[in-house]
Protein backbone atom coordinates (compact mmCIF):
# COMPACT_ATOMS: atom_id res chain seq x y z
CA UNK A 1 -29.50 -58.60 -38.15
CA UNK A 2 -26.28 -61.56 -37.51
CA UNK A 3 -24.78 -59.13 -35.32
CA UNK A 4 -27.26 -58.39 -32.85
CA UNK A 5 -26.88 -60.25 -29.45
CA UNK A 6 -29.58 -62.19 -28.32
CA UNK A 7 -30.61 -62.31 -24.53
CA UNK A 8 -28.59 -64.88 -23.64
CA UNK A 9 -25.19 -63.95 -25.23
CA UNK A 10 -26.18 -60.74 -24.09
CA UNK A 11 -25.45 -62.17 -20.18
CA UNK A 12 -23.48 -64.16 -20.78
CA UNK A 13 -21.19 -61.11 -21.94
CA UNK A 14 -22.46 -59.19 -18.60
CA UNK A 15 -21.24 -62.23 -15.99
CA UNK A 16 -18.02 -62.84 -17.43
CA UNK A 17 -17.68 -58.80 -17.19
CA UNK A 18 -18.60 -58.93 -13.84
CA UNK A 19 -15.67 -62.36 -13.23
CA UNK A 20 -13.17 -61.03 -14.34
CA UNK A 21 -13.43 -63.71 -17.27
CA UNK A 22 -13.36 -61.20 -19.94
CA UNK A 23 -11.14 -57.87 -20.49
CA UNK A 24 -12.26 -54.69 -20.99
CA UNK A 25 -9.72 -51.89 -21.99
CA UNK A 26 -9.42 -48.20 -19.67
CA UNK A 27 -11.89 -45.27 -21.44
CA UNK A 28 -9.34 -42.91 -23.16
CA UNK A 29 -12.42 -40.49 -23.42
CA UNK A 30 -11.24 -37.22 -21.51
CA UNK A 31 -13.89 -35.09 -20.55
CA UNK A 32 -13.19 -31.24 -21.12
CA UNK A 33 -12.90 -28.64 -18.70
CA UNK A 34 -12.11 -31.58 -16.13
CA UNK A 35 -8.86 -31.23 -14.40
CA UNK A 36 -7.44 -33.66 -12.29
CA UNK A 37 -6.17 -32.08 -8.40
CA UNK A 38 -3.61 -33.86 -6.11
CA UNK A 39 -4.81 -33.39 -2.55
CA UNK A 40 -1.33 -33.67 -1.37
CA UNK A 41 0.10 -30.11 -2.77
CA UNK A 42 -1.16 -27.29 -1.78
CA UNK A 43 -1.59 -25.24 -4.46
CA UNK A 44 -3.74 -22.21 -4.01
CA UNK A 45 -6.46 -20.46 -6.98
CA UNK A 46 -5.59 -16.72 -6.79
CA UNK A 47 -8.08 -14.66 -8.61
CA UNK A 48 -7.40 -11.85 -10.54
CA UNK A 49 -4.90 -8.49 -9.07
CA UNK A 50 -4.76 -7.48 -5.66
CA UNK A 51 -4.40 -3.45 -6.41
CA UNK A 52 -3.79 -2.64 -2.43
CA UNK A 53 -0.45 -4.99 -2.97
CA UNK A 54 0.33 -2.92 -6.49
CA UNK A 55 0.15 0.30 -4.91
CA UNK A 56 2.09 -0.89 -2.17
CA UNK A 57 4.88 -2.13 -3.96
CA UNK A 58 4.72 1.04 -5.82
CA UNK A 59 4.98 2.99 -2.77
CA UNK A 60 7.92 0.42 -1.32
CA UNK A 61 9.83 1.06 -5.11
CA UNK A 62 9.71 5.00 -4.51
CA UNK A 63 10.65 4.73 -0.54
CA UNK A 64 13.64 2.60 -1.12
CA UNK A 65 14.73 4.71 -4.16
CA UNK A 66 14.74 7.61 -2.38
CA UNK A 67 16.80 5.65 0.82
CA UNK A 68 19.17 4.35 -1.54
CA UNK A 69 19.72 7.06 -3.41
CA UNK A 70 20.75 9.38 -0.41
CA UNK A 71 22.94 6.39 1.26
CA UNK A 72 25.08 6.00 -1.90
CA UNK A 73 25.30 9.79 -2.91
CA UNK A 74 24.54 8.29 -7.03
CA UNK A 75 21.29 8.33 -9.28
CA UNK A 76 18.92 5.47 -8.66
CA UNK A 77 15.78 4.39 -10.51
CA UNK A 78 13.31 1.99 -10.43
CA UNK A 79 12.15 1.14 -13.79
CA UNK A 80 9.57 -1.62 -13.16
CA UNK A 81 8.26 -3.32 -10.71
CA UNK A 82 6.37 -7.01 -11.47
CA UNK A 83 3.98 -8.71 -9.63
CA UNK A 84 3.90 -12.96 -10.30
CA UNK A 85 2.47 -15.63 -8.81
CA UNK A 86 4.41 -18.31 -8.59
CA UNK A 87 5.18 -21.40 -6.92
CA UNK A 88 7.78 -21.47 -4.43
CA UNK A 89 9.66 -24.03 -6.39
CA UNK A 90 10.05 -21.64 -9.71
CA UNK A 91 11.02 -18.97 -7.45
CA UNK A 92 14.07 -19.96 -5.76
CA UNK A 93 14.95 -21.70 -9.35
CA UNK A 94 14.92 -18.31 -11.19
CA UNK A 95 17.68 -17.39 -8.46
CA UNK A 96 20.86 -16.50 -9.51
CA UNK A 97 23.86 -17.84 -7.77
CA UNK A 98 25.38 -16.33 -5.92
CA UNK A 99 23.07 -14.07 -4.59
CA UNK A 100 22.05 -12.33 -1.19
CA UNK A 101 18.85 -14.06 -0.01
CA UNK A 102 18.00 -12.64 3.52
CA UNK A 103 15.22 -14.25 5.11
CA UNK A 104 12.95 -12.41 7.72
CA UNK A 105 9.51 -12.84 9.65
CA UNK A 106 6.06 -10.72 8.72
CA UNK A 107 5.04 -9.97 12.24
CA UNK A 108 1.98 -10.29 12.97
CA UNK A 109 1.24 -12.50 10.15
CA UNK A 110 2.71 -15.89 9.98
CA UNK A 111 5.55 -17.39 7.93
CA UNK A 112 8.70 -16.25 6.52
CA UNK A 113 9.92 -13.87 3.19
CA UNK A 114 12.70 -13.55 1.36
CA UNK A 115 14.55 -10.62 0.16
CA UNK A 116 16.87 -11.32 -2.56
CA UNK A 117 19.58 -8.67 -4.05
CA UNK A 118 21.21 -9.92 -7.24
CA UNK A 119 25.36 -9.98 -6.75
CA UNK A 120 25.52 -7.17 -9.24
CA UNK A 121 23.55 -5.22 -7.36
CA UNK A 122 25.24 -6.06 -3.92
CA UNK A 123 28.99 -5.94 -5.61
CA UNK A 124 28.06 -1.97 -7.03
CA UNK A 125 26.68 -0.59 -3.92
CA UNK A 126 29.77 -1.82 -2.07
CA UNK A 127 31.82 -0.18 -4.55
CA UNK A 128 29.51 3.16 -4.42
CA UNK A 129 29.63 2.87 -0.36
CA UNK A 130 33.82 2.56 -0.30
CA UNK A 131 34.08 5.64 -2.43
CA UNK A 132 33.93 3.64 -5.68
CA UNK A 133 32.45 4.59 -8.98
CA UNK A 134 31.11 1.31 -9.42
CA UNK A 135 31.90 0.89 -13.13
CA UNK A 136 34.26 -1.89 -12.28
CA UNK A 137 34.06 -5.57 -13.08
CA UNK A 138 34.02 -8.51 -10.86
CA UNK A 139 33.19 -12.25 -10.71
CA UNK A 140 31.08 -13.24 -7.88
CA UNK A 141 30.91 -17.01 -8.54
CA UNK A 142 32.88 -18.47 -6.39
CA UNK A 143 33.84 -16.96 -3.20
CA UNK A 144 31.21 -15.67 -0.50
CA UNK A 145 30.80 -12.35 0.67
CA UNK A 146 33.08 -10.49 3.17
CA UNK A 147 32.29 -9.90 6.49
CA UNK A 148 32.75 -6.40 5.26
CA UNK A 149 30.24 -6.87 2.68
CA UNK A 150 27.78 -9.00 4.53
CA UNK A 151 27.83 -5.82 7.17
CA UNK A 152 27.11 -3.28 4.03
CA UNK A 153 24.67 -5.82 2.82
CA UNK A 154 22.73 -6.32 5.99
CA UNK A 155 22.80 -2.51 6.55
CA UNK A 156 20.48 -2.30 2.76
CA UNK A 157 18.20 -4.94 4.09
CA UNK A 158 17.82 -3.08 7.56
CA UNK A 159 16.91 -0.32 4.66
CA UNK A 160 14.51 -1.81 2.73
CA UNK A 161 12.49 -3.10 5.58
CA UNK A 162 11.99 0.39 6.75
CA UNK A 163 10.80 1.60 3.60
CA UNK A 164 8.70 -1.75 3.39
CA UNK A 165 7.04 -1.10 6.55
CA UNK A 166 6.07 2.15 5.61
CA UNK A 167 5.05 1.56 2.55
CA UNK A 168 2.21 -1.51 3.66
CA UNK A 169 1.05 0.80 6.69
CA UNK A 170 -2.05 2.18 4.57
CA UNK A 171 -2.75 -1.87 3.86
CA UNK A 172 -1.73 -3.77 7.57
CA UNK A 173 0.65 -3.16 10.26
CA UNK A 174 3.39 -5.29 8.86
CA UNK A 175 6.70 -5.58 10.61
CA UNK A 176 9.96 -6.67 8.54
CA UNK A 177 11.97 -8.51 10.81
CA UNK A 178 15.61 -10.07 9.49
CA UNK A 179 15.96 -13.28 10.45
CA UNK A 180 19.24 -14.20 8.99
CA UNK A 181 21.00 -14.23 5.20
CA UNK A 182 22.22 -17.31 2.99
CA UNK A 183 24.01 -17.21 -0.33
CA UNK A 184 22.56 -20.36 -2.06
CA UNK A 185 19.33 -20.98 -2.81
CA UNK A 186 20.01 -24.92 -2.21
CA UNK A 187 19.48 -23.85 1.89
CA UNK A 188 16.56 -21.83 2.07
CA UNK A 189 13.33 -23.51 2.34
CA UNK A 190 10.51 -21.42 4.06
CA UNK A 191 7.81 -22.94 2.43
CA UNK A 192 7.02 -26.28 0.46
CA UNK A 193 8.41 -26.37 -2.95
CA UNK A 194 4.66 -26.52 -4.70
CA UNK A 195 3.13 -24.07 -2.81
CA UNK A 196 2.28 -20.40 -3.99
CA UNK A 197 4.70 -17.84 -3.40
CA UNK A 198 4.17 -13.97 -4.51
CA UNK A 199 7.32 -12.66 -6.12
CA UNK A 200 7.87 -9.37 -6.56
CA UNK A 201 10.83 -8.33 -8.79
CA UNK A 202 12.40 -4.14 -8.70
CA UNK A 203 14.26 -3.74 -11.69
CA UNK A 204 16.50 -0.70 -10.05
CA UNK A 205 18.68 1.32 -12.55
CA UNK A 206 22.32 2.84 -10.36
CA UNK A 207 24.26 5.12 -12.89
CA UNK A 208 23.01 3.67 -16.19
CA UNK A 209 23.85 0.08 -14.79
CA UNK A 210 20.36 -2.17 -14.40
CA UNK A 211 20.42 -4.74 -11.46
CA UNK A 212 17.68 -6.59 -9.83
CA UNK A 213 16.54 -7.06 -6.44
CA UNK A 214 12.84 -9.64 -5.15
CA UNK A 215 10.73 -10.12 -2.82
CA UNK A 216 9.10 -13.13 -2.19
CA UNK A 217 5.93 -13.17 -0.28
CA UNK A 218 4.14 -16.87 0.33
CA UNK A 219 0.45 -16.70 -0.43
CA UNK A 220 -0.49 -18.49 2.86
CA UNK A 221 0.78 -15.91 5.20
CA UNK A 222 -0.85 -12.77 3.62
CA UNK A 223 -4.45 -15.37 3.32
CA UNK A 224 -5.59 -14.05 6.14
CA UNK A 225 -5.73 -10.35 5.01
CA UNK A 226 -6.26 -11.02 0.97
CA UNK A 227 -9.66 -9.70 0.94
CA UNK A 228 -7.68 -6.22 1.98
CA UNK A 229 -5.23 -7.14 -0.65
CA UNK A 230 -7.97 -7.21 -3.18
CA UNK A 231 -10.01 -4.38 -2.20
CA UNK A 232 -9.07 -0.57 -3.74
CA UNK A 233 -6.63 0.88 -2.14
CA UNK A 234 -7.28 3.46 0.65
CA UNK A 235 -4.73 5.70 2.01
CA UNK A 236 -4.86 6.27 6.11
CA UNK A 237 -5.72 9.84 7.79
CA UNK A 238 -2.29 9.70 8.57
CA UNK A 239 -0.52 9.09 5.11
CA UNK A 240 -2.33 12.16 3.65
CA UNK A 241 0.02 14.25 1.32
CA UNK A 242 0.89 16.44 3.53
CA UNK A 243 2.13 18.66 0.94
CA UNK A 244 -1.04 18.90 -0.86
CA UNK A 245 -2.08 19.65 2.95
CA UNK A 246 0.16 22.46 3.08
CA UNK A 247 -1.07 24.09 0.29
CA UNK A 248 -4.63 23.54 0.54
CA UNK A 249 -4.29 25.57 4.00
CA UNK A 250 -2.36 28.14 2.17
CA UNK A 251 -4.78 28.89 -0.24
CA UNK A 252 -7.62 28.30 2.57
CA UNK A 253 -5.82 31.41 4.50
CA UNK A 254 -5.64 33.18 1.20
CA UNK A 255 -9.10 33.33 1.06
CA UNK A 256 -11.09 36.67 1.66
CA UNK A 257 -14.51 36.76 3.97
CA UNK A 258 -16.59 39.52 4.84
CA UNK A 259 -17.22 40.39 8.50
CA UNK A 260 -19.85 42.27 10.00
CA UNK A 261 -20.85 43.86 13.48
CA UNK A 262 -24.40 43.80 14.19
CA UNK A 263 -25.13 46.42 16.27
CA UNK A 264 -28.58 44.64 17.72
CA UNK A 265 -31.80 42.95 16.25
CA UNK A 266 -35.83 44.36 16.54
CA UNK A 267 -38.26 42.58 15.52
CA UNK A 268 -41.26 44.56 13.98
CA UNK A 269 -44.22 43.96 12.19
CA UNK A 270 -45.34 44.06 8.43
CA UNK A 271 -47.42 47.03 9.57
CA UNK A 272 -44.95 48.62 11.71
CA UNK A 273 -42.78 48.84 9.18
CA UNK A 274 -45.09 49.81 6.38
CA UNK A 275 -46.10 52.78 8.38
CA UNK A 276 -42.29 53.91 9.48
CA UNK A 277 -41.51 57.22 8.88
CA UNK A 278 -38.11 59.90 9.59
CA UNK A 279 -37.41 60.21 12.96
CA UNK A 280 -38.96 57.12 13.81
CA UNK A 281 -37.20 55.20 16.90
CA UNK A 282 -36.34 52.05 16.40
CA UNK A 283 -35.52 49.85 19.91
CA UNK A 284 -32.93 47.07 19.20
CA UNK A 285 -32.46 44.44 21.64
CA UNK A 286 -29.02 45.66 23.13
CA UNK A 287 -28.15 48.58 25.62
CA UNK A 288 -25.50 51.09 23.81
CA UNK A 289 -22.49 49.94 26.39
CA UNK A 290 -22.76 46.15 25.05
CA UNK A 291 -20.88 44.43 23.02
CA UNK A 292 -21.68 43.71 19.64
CA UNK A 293 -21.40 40.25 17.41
CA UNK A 294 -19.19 40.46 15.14
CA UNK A 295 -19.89 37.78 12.15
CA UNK A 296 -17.79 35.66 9.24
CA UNK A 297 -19.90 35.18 6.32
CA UNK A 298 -23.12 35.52 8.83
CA UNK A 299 -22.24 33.08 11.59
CA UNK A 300 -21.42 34.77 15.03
CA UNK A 301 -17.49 34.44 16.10
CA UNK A 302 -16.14 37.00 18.61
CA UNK A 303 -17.86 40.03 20.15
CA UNK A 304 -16.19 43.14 20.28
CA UNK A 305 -16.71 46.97 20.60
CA UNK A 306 -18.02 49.55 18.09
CA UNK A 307 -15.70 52.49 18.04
CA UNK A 308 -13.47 55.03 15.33
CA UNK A 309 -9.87 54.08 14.82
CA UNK A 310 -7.29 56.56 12.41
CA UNK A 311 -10.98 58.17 11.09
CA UNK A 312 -12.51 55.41 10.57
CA UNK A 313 -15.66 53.01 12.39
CA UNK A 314 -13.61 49.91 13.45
CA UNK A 315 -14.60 46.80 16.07
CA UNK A 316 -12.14 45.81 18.52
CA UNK A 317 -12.30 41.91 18.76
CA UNK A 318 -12.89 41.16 23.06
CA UNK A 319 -13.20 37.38 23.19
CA UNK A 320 -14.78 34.21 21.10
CA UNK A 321 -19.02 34.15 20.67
CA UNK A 322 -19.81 32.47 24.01
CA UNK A 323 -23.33 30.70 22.55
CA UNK A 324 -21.20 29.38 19.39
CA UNK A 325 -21.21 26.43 20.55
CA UNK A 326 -24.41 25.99 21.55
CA UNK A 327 -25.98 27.47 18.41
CA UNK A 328 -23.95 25.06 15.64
């Protein structure tokens, strides 16, 4: 019971709190699930996969494979293609130097890309484009490229943005436009080092030899179209498969349908009919020089003419059903 304060000690304590008069040490206590956020970065939460942006990188991997491939007259592949998120920072560190980073605009959306082709990859498909069989070795650190090269090099990019462009017309209407190219990463800055960057690495394969090429996207200049980013993926009218297309006609014109001439309709009654017998005339609601309707699976088309052709009753198509329209 000694160590229990009474009233007085117990403001005394208090005041010289309060004064300064006695120290206190900092709580160590952290309190989980509490993180602490600097207001002065501007680091972004992106949730979850954006499948639109998958399936258009997928579509960008197979354009540009297919570009490449008949530019350099050789086997290409694209064996993987990797989404990260990433800040801009980590990006331009996991650079390799030298490489060809080629900086362009994403009309209409704001901001810049990059495009970066590793030097293996630019040093092989000079080789390939000269004739080459691109199986030979080289150092690239060094030296910079060639005007030669940076011509050969700027005529991929010109590539790649084609294929790019196609590939995110489904998503937005996004226009690739170069800019200019740099060699170290030390000089490009399109974006604050902490902020959010999407990178987008093609691991392409060129006559068993594996080289690299990225993409970096920053997260604040695709913001204002992320909720079509995140949303499933739907293709345009226009990008149909027009192969499918093809063949779906095909089999469409394949198919067989029964057509029939009506000669006329009567309408009779229950009695009437009961009480028909042979030789009965029947009046239908057509005069015998008319034309008749001739019908696909039971819906009026054309009108035509009854008549015998090689033996046999035919119906000579005259012109289209003039009350189709009006009846469907």
């Amino acid at each position: 019971m000694q160590d229990i304060l009474s009233q007085d000690e117990v403001d005394a304590l208090l005041r010289g709190i309060t004064e300064g008069d006695v120290e206190t040490e900092a709580s160590t206590t952290e309190v989980s699930g509490v993180k602490a956020y600097d207001f002065t970065g501007q680091e972004k939460i992106v949730r979850g996969k954006m499948p639109s942006l998958d399936i258009a990188n997928e579509r960008l991997a197979r354009g540009f494979r297919i570009s490449l491939a008949g530019a350099i007259r050789r086997s290409v592949d694209i064996t993987n293609v990797i989404v990260n998120i990433t800040k801009f920072y980590d990006f331009m560190r996991s650079v390799p130097f030298p490489s060809s980073i080629n900086i362009f605009r994403m009309e209409p959306l704001r901001g810049f890309g990059l495009l970066v082709f590793d030097a293996q990859l630019i040093f092989s498909l000079i080789e390939y484009f000269f004739g080459g069989t691109g199986k030979g070795h080289y150092k690239p650190e060094g030296r910079e490229f060639t005007q030669i090269e940076q011509k050969i090099i700027h005529k991929v990019v010109l590539m790649f943005f084609k294929d790019m462009e196609e590939a995110w017309k489904p998503v937005f209407p996004l226009v690739p436009t170069y800019v200019r190219s740099e060699m170290n990463p030390q000089f490009v800055t399109i974006v604050t080092p902490v902020d959010v960057v999407i990178k987008v690495e093609f691991v392409l394969e060129i006559e068993a030899k594996q080289c690299k090429a990225f993409l970096c996207i920053p997260y604040g200049s695709v913001e204002p179209i992320k909720e079509k980013l995140y949303s499933a993926f739907s293709a345009d009218r226009d990008d149909l498969d027009t192969k499918w297309v093809e063949r779906l006609k095909g089999a469409l014109r394949g198919t067989e349908v029964t057509i029939t001439g009506e000669l006329g309709k009567a309408y009779l009654s229950v009695d009437r009919v009961l009480n028909l017998q042979k030789s009965d005339i029947i009046l239908l609601n057509k005069r015998a020089d008319d034309d008749v309707d001739i019908l696909v699976e039971g819906m009026p088309k054309f009108t035509g003419q009854m008549g015998i052709y090689k033996g046999s009753y035919a119906l000579k198509v005259r012109k289209e059903y003039e009350e189709r329209a009006g009846n469907s």
